[in-house]
C-alpha atoms as a PDB file:
ATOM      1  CA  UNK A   1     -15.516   7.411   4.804  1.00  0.00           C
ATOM      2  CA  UNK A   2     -13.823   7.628   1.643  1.00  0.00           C
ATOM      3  CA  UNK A   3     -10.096   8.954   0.752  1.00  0.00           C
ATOM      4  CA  UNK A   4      -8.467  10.030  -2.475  1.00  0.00           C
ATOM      5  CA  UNK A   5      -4.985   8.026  -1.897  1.00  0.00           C
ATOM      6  CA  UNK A   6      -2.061   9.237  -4.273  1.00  0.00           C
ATOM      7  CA  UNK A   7       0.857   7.260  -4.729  1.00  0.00           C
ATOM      8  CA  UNK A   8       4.211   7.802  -6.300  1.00  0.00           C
ATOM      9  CA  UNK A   9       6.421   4.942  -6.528  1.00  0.00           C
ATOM     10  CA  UNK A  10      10.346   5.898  -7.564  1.00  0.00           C
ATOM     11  CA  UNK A  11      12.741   2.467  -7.774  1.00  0.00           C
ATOM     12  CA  UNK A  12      15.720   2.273  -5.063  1.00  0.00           C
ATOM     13  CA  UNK A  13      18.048  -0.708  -5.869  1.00  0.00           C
ATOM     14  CA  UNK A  14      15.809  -3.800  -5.007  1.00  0.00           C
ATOM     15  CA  UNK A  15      12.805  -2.283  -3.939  1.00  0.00           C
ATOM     16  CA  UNK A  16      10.721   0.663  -4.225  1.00  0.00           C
ATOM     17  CA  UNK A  17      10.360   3.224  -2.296  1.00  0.00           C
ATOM     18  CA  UNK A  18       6.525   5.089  -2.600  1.00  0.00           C
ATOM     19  CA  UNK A  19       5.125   8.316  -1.528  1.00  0.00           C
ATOM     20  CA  UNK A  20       1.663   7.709  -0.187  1.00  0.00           C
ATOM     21  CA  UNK A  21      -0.731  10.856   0.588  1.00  0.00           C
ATOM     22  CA  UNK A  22      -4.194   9.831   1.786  1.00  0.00           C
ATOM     23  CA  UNK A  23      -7.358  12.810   1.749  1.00  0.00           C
ATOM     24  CA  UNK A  24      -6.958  15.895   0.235  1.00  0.00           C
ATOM     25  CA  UNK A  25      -8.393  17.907   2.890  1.00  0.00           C
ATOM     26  CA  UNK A  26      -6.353  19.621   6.029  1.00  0.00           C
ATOM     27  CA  UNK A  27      -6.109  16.861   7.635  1.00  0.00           C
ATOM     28  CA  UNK A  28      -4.180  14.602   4.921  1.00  0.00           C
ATOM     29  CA  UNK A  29      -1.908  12.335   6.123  1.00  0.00           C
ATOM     30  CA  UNK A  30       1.451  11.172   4.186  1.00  0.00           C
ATOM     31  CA  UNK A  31       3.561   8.093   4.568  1.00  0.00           C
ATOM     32  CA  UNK A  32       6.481   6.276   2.753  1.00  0.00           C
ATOM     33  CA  UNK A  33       5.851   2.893   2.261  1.00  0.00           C
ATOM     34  CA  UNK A  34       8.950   0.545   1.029  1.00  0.00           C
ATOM     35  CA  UNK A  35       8.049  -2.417  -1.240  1.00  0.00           C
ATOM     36  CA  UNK A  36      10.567  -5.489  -1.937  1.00  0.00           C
ATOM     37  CA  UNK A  37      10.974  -6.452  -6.323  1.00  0.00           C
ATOM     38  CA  UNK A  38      10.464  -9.822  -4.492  1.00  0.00           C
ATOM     39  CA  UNK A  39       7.070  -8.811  -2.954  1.00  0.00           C
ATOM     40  CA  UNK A  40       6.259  -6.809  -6.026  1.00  0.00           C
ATOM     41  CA  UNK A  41       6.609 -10.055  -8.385  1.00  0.00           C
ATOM     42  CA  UNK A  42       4.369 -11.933  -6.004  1.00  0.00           C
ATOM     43  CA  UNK A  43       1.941 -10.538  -5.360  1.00  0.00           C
ATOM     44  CA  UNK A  44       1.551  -8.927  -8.531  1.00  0.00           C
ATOM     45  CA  UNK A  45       2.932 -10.836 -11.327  1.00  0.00           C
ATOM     46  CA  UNK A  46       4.067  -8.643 -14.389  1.00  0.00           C
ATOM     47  CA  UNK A  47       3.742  -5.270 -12.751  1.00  0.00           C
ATOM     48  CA  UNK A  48       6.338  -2.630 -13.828  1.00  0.00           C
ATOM     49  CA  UNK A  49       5.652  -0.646 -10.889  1.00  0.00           C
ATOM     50  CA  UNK A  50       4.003  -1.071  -7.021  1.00  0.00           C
ATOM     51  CA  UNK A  51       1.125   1.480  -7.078  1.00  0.00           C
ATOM     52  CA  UNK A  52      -1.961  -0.403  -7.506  1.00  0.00           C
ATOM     53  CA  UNK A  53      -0.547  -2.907  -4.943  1.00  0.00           C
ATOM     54  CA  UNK A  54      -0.144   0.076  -2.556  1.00  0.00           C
ATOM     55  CA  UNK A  55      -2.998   1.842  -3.844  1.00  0.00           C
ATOM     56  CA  UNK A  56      -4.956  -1.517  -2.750  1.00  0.00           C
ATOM     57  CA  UNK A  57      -3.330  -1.708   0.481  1.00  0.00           C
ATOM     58  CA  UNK A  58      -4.066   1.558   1.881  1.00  0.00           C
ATOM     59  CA  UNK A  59      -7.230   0.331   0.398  1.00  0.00           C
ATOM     60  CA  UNK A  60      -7.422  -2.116   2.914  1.00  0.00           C
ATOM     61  CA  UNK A  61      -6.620  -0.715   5.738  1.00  0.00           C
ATOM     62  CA  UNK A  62      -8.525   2.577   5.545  1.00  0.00           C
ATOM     63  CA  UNK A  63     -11.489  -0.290   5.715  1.00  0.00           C
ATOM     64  CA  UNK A  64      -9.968  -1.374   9.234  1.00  0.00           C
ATOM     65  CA  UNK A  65      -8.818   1.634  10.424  1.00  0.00           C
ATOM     66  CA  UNK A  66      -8.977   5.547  10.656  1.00  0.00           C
ATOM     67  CA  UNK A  67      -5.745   7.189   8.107  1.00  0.00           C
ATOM     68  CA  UNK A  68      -3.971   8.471  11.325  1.00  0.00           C
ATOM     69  CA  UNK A  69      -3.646   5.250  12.629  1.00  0.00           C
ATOM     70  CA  UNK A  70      -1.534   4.158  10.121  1.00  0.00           C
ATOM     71  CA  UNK A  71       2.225   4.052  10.314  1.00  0.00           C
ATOM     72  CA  UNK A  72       4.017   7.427   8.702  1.00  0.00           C
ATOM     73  CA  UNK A  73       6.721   4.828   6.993  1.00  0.00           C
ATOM     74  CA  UNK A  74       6.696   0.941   7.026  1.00  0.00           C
ATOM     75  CA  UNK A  75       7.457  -1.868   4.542  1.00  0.00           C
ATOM     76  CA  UNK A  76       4.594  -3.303   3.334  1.00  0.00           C
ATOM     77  CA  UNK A  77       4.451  -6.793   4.558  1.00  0.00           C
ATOM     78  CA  UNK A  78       4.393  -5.165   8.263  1.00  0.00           C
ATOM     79  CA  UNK A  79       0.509  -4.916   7.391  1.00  0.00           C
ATOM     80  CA  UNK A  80       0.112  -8.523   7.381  1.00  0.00           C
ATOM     81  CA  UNK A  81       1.917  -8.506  11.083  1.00  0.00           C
ATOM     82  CA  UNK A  82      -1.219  -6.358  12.404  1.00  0.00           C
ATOM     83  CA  UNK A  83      -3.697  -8.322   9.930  1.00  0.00           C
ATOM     84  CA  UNK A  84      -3.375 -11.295   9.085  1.00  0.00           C
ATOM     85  CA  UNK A  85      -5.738 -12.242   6.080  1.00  0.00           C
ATOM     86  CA  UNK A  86      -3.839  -8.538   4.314  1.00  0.00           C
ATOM     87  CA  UNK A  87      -1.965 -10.876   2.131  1.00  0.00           C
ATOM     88  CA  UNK A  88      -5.260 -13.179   1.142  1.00  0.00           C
ATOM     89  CA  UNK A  89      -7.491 -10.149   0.277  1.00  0.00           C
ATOM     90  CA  UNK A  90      -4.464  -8.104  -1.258  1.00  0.00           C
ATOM     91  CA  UNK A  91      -4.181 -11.638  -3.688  1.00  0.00           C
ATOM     92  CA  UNK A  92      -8.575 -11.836  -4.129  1.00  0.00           C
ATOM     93  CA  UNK A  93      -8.440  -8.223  -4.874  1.00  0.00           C
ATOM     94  CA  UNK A  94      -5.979  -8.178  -8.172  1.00  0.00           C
ATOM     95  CA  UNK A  95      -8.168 -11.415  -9.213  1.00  0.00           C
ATOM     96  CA  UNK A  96     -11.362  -9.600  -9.137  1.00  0.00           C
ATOM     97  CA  UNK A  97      -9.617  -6.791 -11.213  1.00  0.00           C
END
């Protein structure tokens, strides 16, 4: 199943802090996601801003698992604590891009 996934990034010092809905429907689920300038350079070199990263990560794990299984509010690298290749499909993703 598919999701429309908004995200709203707003910068905090140095990281970001994003607003993450996933569905549209009733049952839409909303999280807040916090994402290192560190992480942010990284994994995506020359980005002004963490949505497509995020975007692509919720991405990801809506392919694993159902939206209310995952977390309400997290840092982003926690994903790659649950799954391991996150960080190796997050990088193959931008390159396909």
């Amino acid at each position: 199943m598919s999701h429309r996934i908004e995200v709203g990034c707003r910068a905090e010092g140095t990281r970001w802090v994003c607003s993450v809905v996933v569905g549209v429907d009733s049952g839409a689920t909303h999280h807040e996601v916090t994402v290192s300038r560190d992480l942010l350079a990284e994994l995506r070199p020359g980005a002004g801003a963490p949505d497509g990263l995020v975007r692509d990560s919720f991405t990801f794990l809506l392919e694993r698992e159902p939206r209310e299984s995952i977390l309400r509010s997290f840092d982003l690298p926690l994903i790659g604590r649950y799954f391991a290749e996150w960080e190796a499909e997050i990088r193959k993703r931008r390159a396909g891009s």
